[in-house]
Protein backbone atom coordinates (compact mmCIF):
# COMPACT_ATOMS: atom_id res chain seq x y z
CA UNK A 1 71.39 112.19 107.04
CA UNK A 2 73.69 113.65 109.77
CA UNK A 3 77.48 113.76 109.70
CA UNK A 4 77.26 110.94 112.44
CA UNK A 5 74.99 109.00 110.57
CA UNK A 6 77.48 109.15 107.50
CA UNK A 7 80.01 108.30 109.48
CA UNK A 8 78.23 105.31 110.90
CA UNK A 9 77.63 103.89 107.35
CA UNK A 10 81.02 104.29 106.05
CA UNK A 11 82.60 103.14 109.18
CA UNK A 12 84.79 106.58 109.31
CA UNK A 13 85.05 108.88 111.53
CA UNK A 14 83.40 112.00 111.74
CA UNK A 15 87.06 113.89 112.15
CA UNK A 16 88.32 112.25 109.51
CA UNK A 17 85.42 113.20 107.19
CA UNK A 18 85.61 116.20 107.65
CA UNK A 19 89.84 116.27 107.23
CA UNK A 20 88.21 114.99 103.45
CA UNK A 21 85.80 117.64 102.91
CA UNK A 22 88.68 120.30 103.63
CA UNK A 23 91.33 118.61 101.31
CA UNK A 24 88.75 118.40 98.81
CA UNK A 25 88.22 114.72 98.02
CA UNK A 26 84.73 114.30 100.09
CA UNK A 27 82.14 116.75 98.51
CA UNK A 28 80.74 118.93 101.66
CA UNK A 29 77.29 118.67 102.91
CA UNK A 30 74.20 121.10 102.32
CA UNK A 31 73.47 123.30 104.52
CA UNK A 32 70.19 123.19 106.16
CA UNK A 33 71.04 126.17 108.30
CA UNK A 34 74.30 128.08 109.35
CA UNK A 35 75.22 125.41 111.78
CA UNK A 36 73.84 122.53 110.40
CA UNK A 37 74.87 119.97 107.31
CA UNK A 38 72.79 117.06 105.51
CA UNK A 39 74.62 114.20 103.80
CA UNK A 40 72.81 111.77 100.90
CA UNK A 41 73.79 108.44 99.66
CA UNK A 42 76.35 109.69 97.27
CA UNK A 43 78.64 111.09 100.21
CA UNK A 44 78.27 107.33 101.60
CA UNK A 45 79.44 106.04 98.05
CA UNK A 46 82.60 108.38 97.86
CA UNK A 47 83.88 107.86 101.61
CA UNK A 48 83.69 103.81 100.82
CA UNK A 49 85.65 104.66 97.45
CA UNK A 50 88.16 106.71 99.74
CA UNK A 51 88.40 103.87 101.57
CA UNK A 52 89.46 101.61 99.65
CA UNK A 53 92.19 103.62 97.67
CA UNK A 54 93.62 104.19 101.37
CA UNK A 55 93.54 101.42 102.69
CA UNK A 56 93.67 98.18 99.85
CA UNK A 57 95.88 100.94 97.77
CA UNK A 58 98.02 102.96 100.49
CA UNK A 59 96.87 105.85 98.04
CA UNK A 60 98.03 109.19 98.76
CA UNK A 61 95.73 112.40 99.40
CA UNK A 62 96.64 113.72 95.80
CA UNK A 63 95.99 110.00 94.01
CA UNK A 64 92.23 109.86 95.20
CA UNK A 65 91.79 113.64 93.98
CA UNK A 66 93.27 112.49 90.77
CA UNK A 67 90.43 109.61 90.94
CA UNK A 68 87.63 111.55 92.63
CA UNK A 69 88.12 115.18 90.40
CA UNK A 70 87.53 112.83 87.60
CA UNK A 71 84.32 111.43 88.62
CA UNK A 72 83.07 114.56 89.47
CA UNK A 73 83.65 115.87 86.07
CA UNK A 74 80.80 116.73 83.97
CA UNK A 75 79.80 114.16 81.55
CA UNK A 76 82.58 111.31 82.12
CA UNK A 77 81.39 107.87 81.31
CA UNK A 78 81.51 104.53 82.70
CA UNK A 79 83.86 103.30 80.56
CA UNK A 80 85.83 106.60 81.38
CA UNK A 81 85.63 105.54 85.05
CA UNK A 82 87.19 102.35 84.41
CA UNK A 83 90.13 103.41 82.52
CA UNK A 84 91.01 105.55 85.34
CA UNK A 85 90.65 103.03 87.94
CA UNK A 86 93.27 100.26 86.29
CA UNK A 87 95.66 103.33 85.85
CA UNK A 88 95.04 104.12 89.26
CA UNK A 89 95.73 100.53 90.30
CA UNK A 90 98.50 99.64 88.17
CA UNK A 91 100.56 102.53 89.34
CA UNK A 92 102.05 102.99 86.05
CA UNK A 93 104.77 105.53 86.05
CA UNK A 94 104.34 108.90 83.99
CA UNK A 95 106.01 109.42 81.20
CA UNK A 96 106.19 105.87 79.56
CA UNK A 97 104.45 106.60 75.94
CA UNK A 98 107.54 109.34 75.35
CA UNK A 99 110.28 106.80 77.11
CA UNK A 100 112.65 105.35 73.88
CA UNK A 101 113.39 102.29 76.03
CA UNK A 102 109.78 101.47 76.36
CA UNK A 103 109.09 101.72 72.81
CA UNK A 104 110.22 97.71 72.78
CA UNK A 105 107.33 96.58 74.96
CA UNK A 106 104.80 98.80 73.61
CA UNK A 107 104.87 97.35 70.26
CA UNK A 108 104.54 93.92 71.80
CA UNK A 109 101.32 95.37 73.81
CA UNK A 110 100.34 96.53 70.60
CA UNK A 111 100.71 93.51 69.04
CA UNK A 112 99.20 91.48 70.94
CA UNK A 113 96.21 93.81 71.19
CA UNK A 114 95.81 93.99 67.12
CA UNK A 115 96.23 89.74 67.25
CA UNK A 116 93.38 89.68 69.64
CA UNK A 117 91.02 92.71 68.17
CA UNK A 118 91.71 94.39 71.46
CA UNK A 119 90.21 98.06 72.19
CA UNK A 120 91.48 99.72 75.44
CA UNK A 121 92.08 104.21 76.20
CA UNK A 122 95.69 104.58 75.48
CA UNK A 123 97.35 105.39 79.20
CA UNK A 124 95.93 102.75 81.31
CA UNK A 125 96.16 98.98 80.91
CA UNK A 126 98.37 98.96 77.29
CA UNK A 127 100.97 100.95 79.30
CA UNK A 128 100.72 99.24 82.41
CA UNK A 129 101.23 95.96 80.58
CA UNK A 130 104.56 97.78 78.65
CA UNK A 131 106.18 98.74 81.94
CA UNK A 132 105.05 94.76 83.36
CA UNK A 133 107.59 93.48 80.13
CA UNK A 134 110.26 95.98 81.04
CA UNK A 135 110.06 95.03 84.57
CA UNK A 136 109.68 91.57 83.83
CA UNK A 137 112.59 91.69 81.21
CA UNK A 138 114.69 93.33 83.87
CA UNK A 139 115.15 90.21 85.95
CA UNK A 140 116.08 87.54 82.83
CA UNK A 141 111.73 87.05 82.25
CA UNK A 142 111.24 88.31 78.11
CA UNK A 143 108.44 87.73 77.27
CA UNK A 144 107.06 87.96 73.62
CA UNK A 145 104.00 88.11 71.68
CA UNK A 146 103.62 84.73 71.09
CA UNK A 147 104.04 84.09 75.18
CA UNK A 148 102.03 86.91 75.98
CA UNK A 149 99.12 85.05 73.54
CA UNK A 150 98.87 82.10 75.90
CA UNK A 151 98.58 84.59 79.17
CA UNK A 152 95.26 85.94 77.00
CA UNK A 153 93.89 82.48 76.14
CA UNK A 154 93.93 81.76 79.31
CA UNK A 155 92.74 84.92 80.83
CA UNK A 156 90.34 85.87 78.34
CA UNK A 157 87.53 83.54 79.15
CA UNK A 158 87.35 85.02 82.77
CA UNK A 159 87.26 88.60 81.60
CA UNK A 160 83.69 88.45 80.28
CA UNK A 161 82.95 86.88 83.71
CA UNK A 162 84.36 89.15 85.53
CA UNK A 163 82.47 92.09 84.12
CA UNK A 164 79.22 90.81 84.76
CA UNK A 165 80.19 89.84 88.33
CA UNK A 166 81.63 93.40 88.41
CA UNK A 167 78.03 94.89 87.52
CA UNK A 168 79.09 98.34 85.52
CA UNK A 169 76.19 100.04 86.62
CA UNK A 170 74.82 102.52 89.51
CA UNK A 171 77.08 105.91 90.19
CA UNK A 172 80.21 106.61 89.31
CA UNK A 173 81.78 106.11 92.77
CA UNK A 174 80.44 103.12 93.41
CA UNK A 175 81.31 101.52 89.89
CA UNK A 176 84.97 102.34 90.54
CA UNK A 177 84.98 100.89 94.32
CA UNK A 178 84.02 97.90 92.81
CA UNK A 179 86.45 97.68 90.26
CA UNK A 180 89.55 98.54 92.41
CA UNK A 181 88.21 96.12 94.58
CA UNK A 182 88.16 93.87 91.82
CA UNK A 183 91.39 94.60 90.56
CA UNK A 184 93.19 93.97 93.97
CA UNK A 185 91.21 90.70 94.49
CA UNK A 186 92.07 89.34 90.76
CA UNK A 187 96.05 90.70 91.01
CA UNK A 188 96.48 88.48 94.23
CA UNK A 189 94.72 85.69 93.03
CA UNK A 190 96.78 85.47 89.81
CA UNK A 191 99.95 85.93 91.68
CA UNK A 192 98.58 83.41 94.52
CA UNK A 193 98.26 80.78 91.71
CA UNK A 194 101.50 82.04 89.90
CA UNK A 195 103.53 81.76 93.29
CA UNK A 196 101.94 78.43 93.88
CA UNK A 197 103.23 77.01 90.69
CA UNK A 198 106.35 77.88 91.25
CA UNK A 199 106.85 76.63 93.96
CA UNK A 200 104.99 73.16 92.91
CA UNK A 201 107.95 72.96 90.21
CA UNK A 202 110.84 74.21 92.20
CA UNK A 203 109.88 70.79 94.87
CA UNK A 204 109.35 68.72 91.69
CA UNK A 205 113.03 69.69 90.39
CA UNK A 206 114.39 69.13 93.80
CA UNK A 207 112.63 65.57 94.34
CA UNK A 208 113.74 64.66 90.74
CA UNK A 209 117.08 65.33 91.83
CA UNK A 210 116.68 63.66 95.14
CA UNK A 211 117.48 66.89 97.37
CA UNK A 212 113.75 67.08 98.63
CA UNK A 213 113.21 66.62 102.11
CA UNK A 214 110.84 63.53 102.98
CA UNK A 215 107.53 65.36 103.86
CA UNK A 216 108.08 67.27 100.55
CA UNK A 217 108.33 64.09 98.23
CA UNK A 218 104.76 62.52 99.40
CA UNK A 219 101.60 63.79 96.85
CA UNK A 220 99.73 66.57 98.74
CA UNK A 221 96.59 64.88 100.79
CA UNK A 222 92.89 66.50 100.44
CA UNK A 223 92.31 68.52 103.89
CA UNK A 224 89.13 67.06 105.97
């Protein structure tokens, strides 16, 4: 295909592809002659992966090479992929496994991990979970093993679901489009239903103690 076709598919323009090919994150196109480029499917996949680490991520230039100089590595696996997609989303900071004031909330993530006959690649999700408790801990929310067992009982069941809705196959770009998409989707639904509880309780307290305006103290009606 042609540059404008390419940039018809991925719904980016063609100066804007090419800003990507010369930064390096958008492989360039073979030449059919000295003036002339053609594009395949796989330049389709990595502009929609670009994409979405811009725009559902606010990623920087140097994040998505991080991302995409991985995938382009020789011999990296799915699983590989993966990894480097929750680090990716998570944002955790550098430098956490060698922090001594993280060494609290690792042990819990390890914990919990051994309880549960977790596997995960050191780095991504058992660090991103650490700096989550020290956050969390930060603002008067501690949460320990024990807590952090009913969060997995709860989230467990979905996780097996989620993979297979994920579908961990085809090429590498495409397998980690879909799971930042995923990721994104799953973090705002969890905090959607977490901010929704709240504030469920925080009317309940107030109607208990009689300080809940009128509308607020009437059970919630089904839409039609």
């Amino acid at each position: 295909m042609k540059l404008s076709e390419l940039a018809a598919r991925s719904g980016v323009s063609t100066t804007t592809l090419k800003h990507w090919m010369r930064v390096g994150i958008l492989p360039t196109g073979k030449l059919r002659n000295r003036t002339t480029a053609v594009y395949e499917q796989g330049h389709v996949d990595r502009a929609l992966l670009i994409v979405v680490m811009r725009d559902s991520f606010g990623a920087s230039t140097t994040a998505i090479r991080s991302l995409t100089d991985l995938i382009d590595s020789e011999g990296v696996s799915t699983l590989e992929v993966m990894n480097a997609c929750q680090a990716f989303a998570l944002g955790t900071p550098e430098g956490i496994a060698a922090d001594p004031e993280m060494q609290e909330y690792r042990e819990r993530t390890y914990e919990l991990m051994r309880r549960r006959d977790w596997r995960g690649y050191p780095g991504a999700a058992e660090q991103g979970l650490a700096h989550a408790l020290a956050q969390a801990a930060e603002v008067g929310l501690d949460y320990d093993v024990d807590e952090l067992m009913q969060y997995a009982d709860a989230l467990e069941p979905f996780a097996g679901r989620n993979i297979a809705a994920l579908q961990p196959d085809g090429s590498p770009d495409v397998v980690a489009r879909r799971m930042l998409l995923a990721v994104n989707a799953r973090a705002r639904q969890l905090v959607a239903v977490s901010s929704l509880a709240h504030a469920a309780i925080s009317i309940r307290t107030a109607i208990e103690r009689g300080v809940a305006p009128p509308d607020l103290a009437k059970p919630p009606a089904a839409e039609r």
